[in-house]
N, C-alpha and C. Protein backbone atom coordinates (compact mmCIF):
# COMPACT_ATOMS: atom_id res chain seq x y z
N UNK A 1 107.28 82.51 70.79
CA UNK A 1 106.23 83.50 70.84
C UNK A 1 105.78 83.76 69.42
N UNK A 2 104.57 83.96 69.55
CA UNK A 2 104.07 84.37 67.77
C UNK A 2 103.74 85.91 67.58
N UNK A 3 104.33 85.86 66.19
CA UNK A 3 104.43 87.64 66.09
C UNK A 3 102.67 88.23 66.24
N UNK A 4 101.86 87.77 66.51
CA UNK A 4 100.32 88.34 66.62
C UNK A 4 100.68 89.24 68.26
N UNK A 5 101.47 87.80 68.63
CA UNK A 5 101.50 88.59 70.54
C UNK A 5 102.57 90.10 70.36
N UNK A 6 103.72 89.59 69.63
CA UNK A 6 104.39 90.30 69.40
C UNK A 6 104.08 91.68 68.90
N UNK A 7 103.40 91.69 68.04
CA UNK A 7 102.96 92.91 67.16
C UNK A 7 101.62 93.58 68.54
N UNK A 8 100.79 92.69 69.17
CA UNK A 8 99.74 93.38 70.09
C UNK A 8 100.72 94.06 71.21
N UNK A 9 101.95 93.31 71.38
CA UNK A 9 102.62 93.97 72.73
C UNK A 9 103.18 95.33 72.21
N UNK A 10 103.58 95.21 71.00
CA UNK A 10 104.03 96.44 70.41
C UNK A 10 103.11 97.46 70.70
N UNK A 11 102.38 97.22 70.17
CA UNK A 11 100.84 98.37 69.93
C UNK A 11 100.94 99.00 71.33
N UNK A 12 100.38 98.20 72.23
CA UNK A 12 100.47 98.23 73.34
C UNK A 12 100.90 99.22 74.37
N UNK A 13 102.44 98.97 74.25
CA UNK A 13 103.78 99.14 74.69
C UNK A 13 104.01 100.07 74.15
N UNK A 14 103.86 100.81 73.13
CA UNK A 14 104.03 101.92 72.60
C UNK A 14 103.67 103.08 72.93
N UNK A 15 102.37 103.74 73.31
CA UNK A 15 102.36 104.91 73.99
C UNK A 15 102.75 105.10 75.40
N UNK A 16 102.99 103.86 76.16
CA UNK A 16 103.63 104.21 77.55
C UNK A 16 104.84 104.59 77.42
N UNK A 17 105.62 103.86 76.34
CA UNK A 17 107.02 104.08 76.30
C UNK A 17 107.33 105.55 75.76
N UNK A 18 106.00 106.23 74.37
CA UNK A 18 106.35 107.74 74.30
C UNK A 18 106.37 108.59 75.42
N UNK A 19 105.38 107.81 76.22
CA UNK A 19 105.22 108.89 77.21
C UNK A 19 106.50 109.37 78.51
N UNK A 20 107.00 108.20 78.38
CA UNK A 20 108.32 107.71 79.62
C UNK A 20 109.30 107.34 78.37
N UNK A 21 110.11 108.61 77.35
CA UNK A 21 110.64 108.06 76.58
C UNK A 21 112.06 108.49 76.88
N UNK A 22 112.19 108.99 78.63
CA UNK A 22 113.44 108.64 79.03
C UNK A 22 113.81 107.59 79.85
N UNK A 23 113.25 106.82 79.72
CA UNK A 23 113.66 105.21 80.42
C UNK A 23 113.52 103.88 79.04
N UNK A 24 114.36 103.27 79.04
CA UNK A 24 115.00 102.17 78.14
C UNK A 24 113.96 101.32 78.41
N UNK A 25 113.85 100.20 77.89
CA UNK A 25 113.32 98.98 77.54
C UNK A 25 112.82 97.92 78.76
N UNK A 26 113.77 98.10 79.05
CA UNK A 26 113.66 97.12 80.63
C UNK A 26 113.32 98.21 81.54
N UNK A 27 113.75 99.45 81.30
CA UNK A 27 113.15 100.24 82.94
C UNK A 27 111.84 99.72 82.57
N UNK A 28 110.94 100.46 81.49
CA UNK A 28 109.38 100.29 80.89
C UNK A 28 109.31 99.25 81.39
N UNK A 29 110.03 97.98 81.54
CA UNK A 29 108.93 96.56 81.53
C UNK A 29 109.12 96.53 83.23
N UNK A 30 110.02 96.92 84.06
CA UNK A 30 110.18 97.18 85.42
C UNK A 30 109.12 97.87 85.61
N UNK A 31 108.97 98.72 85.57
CA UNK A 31 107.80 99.59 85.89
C UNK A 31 106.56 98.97 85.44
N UNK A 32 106.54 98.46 84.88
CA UNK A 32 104.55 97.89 84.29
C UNK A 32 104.78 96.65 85.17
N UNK A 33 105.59 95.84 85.57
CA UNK A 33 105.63 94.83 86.23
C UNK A 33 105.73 95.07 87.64
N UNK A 34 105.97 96.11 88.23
CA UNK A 34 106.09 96.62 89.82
C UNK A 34 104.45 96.89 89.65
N UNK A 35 103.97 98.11 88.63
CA UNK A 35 102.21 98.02 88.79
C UNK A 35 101.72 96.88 88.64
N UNK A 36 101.49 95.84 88.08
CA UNK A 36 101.37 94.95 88.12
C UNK A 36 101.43 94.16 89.20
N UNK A 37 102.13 94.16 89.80
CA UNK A 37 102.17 93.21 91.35
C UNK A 37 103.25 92.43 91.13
N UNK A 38 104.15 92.14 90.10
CA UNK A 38 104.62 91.02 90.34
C UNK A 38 106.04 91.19 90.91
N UNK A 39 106.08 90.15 91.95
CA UNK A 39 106.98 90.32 93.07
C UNK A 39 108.74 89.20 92.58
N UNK A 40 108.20 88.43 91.37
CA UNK A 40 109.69 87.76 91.02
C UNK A 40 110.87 88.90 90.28
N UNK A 41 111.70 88.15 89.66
CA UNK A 41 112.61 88.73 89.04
C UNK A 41 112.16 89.27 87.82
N UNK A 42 112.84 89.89 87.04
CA UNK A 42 112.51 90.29 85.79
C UNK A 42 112.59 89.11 84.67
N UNK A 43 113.37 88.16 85.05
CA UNK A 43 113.33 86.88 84.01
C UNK A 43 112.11 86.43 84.32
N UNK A 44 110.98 86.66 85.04
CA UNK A 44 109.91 85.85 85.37
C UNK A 44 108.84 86.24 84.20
N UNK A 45 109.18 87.68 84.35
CA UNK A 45 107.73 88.75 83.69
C UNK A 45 107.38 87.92 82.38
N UNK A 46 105.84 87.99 82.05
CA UNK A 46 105.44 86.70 80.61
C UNK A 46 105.02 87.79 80.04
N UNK A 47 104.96 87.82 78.17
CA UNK A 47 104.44 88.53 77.30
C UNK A 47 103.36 88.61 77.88
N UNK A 48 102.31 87.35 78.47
CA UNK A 48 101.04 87.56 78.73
C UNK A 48 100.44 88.70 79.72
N UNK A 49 101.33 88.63 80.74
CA UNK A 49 101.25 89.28 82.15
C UNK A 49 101.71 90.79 81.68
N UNK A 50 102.34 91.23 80.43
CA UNK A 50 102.57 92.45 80.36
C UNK A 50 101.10 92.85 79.23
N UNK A 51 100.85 92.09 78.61
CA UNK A 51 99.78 92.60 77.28
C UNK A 51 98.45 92.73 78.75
N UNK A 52 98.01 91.78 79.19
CA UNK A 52 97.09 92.17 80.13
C UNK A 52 96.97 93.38 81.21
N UNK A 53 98.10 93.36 81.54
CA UNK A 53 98.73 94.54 82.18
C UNK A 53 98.03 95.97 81.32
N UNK A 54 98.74 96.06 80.48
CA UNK A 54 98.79 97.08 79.72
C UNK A 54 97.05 97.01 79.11
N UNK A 55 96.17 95.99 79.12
CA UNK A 55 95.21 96.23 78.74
C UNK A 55 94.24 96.88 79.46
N UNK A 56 94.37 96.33 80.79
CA UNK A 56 93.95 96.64 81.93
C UNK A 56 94.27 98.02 83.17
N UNK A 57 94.92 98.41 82.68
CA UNK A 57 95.73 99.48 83.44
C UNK A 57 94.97 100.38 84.15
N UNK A 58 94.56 101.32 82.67
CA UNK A 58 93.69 102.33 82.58
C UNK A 58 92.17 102.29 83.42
N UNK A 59 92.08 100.90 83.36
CA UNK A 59 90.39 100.28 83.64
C UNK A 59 90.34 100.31 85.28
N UNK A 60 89.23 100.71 85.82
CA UNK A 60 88.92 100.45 87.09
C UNK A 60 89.56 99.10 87.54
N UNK A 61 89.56 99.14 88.86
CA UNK A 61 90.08 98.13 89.46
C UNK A 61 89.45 96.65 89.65
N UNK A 62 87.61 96.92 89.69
CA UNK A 62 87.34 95.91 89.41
C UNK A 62 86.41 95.79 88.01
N UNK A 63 87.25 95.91 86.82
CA UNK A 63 86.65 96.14 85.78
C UNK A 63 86.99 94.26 85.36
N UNK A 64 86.00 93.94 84.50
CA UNK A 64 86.33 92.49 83.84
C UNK A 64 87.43 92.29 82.83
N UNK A 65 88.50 91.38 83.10
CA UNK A 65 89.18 91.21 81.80
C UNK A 65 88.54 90.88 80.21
N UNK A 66 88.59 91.49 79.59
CA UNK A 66 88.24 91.61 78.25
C UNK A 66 87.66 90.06 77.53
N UNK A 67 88.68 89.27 77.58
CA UNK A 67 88.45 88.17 76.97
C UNK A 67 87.47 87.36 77.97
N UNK A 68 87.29 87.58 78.83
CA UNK A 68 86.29 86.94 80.35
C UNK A 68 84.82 87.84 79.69
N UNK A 69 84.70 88.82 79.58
CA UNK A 69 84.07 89.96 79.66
C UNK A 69 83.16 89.61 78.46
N UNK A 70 83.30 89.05 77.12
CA UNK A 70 82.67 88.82 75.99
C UNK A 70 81.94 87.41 76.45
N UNK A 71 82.67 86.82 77.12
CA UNK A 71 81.69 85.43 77.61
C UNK A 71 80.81 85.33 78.39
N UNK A 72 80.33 86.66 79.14
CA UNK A 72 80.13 86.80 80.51
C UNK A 72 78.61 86.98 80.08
N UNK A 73 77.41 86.58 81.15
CA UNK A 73 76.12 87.06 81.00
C UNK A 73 75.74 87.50 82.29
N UNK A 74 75.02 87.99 82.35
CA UNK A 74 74.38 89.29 83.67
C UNK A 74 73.64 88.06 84.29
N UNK A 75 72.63 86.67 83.58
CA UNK A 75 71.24 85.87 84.11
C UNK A 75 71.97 84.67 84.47
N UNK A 76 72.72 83.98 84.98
CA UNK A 76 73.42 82.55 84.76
C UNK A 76 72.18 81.53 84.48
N UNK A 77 71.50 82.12 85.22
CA UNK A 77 70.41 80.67 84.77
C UNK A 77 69.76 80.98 83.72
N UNK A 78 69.36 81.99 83.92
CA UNK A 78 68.60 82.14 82.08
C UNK A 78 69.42 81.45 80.81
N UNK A 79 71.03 82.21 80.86
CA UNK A 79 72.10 81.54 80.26
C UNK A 79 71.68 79.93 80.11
N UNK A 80 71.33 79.13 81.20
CA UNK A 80 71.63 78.04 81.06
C UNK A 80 70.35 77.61 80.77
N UNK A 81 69.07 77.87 80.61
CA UNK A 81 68.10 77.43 80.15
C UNK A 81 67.74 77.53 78.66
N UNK A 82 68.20 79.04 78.45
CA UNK A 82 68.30 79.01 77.28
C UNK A 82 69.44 78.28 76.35
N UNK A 83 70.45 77.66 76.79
CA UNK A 83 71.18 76.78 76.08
C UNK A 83 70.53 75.37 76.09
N UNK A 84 69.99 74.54 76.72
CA UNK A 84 68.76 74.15 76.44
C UNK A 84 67.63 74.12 75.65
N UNK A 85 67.64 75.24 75.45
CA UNK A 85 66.45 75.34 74.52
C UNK A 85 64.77 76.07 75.16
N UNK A 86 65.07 76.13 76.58
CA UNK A 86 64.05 76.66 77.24
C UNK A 86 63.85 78.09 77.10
N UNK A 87 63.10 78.53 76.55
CA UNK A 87 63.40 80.47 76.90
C UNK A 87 62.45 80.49 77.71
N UNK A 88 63.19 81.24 78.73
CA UNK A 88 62.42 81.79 79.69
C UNK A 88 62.19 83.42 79.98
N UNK A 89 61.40 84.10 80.51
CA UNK A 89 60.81 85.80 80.57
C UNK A 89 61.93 86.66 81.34
């Protein structure tokens, strides 16, 4: 794992854990992983699946993931004409 993920999970992970700062390390990641949905063991849970988690939490249910969300355009075809070179009205 690279400390960028490391240091974002921190960030992260940090005001849930003040807030619930009577449960240890693994309760916290039990609990974000039961909201979460995920139905394996705790050896399953991925840095990824908890940083998204935690990014997403707060956000409506059908809100866009972030990194989806910067790529995203409202026109698909306009999108695609104008990559082309066509502008269209």
């Amino acid at each position: 794992m690279s400390c960028h993920k490391i240091e974002e999970l921190q960030a992260l992970l940090a005001p849930v854990w003040n807030r619930e700062a009577h449960l240890n390390l693994v309760d916290i990641i039990k609990k974000l992983s039961d909201e979460a949905g995920h139905t394996g063991t705790l050896e399953t849970v991925t840095d990824d699946m908890l940083i998204y988690h935690l990014k997403m939490r707060d956000e409506d249910r059908g809100a866009m993931i972030p990194g989806i969300a910067k790529d995203s355009v409202p026109d698909f075809k306009k999108a695609m004409l104008e990559a082309r070179g066509i502008k269209s009205s």
